[in-house]
PDB file of N, CA and C in Angstrom:
ATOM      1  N   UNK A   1      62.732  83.370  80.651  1.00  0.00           N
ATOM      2  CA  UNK A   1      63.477  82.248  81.177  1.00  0.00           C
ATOM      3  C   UNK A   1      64.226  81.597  80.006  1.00  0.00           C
ATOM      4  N   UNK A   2      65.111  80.626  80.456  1.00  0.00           N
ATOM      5  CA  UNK A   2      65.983  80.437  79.186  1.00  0.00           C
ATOM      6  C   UNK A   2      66.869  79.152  79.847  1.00  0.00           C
ATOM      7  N   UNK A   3      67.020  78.101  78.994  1.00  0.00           N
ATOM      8  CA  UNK A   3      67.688  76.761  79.479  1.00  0.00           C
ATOM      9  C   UNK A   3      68.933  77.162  79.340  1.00  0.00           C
ATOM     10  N   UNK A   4      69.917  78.437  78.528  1.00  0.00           N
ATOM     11  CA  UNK A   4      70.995  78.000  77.996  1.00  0.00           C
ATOM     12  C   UNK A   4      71.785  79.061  79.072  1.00  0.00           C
ATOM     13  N   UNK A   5      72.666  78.637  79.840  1.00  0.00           N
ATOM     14  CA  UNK A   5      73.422  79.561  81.159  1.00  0.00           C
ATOM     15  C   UNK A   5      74.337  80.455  80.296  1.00  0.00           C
ATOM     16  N   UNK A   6      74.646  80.491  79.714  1.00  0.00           N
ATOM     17  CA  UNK A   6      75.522  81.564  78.853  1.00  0.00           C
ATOM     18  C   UNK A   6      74.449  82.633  78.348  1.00  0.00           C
ATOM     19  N   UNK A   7      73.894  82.244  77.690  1.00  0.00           N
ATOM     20  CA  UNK A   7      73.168  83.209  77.204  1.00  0.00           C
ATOM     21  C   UNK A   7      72.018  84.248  78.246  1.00  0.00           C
ATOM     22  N   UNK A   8      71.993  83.406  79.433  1.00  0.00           N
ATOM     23  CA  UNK A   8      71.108  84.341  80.406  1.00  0.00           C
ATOM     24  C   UNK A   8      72.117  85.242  81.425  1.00  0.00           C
ATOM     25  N   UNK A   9      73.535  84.872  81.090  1.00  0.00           N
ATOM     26  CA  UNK A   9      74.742  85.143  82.445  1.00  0.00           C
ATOM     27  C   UNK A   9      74.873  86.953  81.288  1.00  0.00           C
ATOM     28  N   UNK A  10      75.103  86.343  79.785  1.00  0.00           N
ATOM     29  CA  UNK A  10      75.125  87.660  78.598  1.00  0.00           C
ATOM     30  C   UNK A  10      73.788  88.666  79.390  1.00  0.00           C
ATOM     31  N   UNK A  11      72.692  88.077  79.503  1.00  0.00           N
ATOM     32  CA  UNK A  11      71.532  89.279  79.187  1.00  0.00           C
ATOM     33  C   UNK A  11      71.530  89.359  80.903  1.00  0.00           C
ATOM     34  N   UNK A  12      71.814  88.734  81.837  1.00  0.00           N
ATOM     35  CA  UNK A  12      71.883  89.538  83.161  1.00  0.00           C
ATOM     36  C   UNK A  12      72.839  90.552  83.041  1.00  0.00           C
ATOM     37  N   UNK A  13      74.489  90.469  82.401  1.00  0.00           N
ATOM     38  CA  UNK A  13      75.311  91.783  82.849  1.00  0.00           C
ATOM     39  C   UNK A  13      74.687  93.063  81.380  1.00  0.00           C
ATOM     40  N   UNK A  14      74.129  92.645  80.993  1.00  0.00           N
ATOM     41  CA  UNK A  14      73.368  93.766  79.709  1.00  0.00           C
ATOM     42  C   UNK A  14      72.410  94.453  80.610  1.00  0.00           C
ATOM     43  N   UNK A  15      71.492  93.615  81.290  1.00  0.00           N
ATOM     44  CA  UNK A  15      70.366  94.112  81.777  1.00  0.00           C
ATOM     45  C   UNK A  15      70.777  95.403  82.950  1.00  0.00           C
ATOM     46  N   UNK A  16      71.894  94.644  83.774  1.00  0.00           N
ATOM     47  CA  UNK A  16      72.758  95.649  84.783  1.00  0.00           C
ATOM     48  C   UNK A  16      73.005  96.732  84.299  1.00  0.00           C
ATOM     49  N   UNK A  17      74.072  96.727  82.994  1.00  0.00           N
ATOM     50  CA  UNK A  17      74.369  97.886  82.707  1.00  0.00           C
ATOM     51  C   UNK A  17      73.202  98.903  82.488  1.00  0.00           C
ATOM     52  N   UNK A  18      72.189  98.352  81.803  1.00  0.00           N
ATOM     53  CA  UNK A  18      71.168  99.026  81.201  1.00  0.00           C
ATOM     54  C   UNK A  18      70.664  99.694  82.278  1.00  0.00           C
ATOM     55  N   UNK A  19      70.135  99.285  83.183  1.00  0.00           N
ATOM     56  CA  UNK A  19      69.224  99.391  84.160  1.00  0.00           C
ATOM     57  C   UNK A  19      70.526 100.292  85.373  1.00  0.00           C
ATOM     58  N   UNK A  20      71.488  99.875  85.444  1.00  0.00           N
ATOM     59  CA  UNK A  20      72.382 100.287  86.251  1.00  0.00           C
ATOM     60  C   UNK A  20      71.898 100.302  88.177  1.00  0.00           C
ATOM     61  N   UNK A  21      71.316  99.068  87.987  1.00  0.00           N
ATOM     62  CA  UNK A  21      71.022  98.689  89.540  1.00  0.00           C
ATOM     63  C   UNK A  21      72.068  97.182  89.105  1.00  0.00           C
ATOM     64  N   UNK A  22      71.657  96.684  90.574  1.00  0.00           N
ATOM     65  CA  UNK A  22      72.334  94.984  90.868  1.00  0.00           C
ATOM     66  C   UNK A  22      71.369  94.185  90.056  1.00  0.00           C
ATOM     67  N   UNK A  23      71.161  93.173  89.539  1.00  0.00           N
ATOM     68  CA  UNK A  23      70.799  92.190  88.852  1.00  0.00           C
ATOM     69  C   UNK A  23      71.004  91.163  89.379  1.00  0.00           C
ATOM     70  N   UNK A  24      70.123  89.639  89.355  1.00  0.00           N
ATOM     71  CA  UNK A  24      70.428  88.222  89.968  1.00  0.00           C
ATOM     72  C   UNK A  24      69.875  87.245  88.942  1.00  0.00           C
ATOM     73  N   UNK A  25      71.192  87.173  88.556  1.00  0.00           N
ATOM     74  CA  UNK A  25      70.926  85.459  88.075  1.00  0.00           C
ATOM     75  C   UNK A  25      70.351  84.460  88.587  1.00  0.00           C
ATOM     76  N   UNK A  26      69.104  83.749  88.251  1.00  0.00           N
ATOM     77  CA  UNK A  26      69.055  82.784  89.356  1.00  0.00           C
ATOM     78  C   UNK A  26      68.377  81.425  88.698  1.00  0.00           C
ATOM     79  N   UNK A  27      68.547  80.327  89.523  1.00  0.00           N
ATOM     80  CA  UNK A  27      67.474  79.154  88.507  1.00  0.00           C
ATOM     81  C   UNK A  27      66.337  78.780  89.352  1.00  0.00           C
ATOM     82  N   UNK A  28      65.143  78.629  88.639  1.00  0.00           N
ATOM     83  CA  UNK A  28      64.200  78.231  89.075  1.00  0.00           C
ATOM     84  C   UNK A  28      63.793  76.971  87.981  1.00  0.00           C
ATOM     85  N   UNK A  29      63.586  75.713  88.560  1.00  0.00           N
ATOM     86  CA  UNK A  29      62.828  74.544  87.840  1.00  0.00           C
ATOM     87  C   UNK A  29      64.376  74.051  86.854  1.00  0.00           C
ATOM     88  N   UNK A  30      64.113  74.214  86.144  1.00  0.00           N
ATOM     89  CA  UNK A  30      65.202  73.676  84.870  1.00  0.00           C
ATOM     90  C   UNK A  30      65.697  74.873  84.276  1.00  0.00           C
ATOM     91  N   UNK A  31      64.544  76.010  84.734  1.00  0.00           N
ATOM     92  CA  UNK A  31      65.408  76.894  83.546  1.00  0.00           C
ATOM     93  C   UNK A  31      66.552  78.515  84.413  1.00  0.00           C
ATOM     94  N   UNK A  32      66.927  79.445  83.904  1.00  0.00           N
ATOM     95  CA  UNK A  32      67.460  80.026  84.396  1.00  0.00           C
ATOM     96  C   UNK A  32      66.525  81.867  84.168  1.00  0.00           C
ATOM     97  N   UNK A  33      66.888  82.929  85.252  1.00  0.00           N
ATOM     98  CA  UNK A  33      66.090  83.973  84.388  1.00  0.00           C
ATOM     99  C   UNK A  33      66.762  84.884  85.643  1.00  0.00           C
ATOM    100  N   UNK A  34      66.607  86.309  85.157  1.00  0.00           N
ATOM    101  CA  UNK A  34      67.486  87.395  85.390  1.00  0.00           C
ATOM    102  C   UNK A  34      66.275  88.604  86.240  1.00  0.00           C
ATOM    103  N   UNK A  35      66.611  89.143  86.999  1.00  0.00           N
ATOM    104  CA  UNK A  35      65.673  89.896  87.795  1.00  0.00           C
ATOM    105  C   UNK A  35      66.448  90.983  88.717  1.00  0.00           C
ATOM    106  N   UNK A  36      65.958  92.302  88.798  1.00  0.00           N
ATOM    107  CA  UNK A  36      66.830  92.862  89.684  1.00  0.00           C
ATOM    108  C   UNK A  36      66.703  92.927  90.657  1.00  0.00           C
ATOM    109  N   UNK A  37      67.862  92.520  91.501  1.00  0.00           N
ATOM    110  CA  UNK A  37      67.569  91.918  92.668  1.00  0.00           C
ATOM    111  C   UNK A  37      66.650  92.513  93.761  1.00  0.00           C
ATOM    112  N   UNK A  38      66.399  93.981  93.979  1.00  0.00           N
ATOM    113  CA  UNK A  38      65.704  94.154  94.976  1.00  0.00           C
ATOM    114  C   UNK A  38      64.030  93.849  95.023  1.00  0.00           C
ATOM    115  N   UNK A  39      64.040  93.355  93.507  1.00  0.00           N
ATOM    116  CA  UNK A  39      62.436  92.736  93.311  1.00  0.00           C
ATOM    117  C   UNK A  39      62.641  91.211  93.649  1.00  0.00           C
ATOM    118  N   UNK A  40      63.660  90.298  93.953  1.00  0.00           N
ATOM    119  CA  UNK A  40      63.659  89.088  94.003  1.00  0.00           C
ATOM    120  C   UNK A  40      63.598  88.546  95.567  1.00  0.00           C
ATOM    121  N   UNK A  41      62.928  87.590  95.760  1.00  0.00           N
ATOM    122  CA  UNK A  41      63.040  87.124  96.943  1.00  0.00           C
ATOM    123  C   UNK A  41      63.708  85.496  97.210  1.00  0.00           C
ATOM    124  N   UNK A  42      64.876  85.600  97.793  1.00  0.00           N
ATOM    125  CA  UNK A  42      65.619  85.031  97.642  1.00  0.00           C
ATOM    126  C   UNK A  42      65.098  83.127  98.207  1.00  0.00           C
ATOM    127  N   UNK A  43      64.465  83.320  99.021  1.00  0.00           N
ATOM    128  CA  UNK A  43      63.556  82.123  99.440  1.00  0.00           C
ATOM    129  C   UNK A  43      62.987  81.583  98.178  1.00  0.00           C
ATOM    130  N   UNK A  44      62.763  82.070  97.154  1.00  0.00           N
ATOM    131  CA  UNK A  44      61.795  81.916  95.512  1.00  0.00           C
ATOM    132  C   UNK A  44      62.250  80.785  94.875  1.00  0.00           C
ATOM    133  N   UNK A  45      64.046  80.926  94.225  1.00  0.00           N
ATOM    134  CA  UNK A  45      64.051  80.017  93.604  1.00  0.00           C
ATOM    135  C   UNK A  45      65.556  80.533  94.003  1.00  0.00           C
ATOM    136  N   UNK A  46      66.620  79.714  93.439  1.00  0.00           N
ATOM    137  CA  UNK A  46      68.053  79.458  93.728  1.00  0.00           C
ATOM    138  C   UNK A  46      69.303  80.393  92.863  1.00  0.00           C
ATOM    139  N   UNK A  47      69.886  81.095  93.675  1.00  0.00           N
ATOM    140  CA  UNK A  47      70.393  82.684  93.234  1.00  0.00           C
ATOM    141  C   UNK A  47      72.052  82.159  92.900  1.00  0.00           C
ATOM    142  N   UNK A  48      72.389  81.989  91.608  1.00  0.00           N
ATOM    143  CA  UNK A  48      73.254  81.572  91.204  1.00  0.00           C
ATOM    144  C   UNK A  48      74.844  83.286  91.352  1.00  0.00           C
ATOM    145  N   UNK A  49      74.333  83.851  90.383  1.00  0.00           N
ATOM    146  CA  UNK A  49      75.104  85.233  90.273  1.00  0.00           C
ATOM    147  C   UNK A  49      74.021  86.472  90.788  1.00  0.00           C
ATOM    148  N   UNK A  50      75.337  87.664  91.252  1.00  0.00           N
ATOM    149  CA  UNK A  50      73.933  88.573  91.156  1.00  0.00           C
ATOM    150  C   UNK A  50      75.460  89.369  90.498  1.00  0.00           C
ATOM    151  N   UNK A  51      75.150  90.350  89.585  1.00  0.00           N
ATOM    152  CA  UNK A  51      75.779  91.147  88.900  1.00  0.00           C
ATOM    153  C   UNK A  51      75.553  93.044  89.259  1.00  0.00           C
ATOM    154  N   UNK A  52      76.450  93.427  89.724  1.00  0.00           N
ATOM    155  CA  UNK A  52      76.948  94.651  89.748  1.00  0.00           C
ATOM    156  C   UNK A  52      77.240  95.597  88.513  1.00  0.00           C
ATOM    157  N   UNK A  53      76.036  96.306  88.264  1.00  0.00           N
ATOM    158  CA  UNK A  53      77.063  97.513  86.913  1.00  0.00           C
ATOM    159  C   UNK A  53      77.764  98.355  87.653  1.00  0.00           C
ATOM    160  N   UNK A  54      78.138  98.473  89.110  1.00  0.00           N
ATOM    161  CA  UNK A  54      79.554  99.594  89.040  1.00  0.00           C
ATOM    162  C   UNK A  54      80.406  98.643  89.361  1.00  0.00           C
ATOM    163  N   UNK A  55      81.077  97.494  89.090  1.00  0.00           N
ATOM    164  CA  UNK A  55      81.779  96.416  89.557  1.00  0.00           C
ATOM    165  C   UNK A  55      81.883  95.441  87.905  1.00  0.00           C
ATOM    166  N   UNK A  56      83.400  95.154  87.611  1.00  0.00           N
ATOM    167  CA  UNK A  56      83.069  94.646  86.460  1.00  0.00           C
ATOM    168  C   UNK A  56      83.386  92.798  86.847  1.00  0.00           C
ATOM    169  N   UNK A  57      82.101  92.304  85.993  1.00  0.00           N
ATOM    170  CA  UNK A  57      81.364  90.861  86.775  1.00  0.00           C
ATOM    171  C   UNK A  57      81.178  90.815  88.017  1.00  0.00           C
ATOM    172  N   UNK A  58      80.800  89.778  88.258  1.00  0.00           N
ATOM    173  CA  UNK A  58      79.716  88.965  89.389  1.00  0.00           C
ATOM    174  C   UNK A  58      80.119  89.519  91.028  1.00  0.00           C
ATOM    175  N   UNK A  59      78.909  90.355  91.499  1.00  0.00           N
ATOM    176  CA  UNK A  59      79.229  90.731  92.347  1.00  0.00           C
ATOM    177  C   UNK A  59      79.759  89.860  93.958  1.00  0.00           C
ATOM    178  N   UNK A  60      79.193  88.955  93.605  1.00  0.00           N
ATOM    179  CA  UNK A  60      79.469  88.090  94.596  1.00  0.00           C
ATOM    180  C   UNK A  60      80.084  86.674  94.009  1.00  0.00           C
TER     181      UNK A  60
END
């Protein structure tokens, strides 16, 4: 998790590429944290970006 939105928006489209599934930015509490999305449940905490590696930036 990580307070600073730049730096978690950097390691969500890293994580995408890496991983080469969808990825979701999302915030929970104060802070922000990156998960791929088909492990996230969207009821959890509040889904800011979700990032696409075959799509360049934010898939939605």
């Amino acid at each position: 998790m990580s307070n600073d939105l730049s730096l978690a928006q950097n390691h969500a489209f890293q994580l995408a590429r890496t991983l080469m599934v969808p990825v979701t930015l999302f915030r929970s509490g104060g802070e922000f944290g990156v998960l791929p999305s088909a492990e996230l449940e969207d009821d959890e905490v509040e889904t800011l970006i979700e990032y696409d590696p075959f799509h360049i930036g934010p898939a939605h």
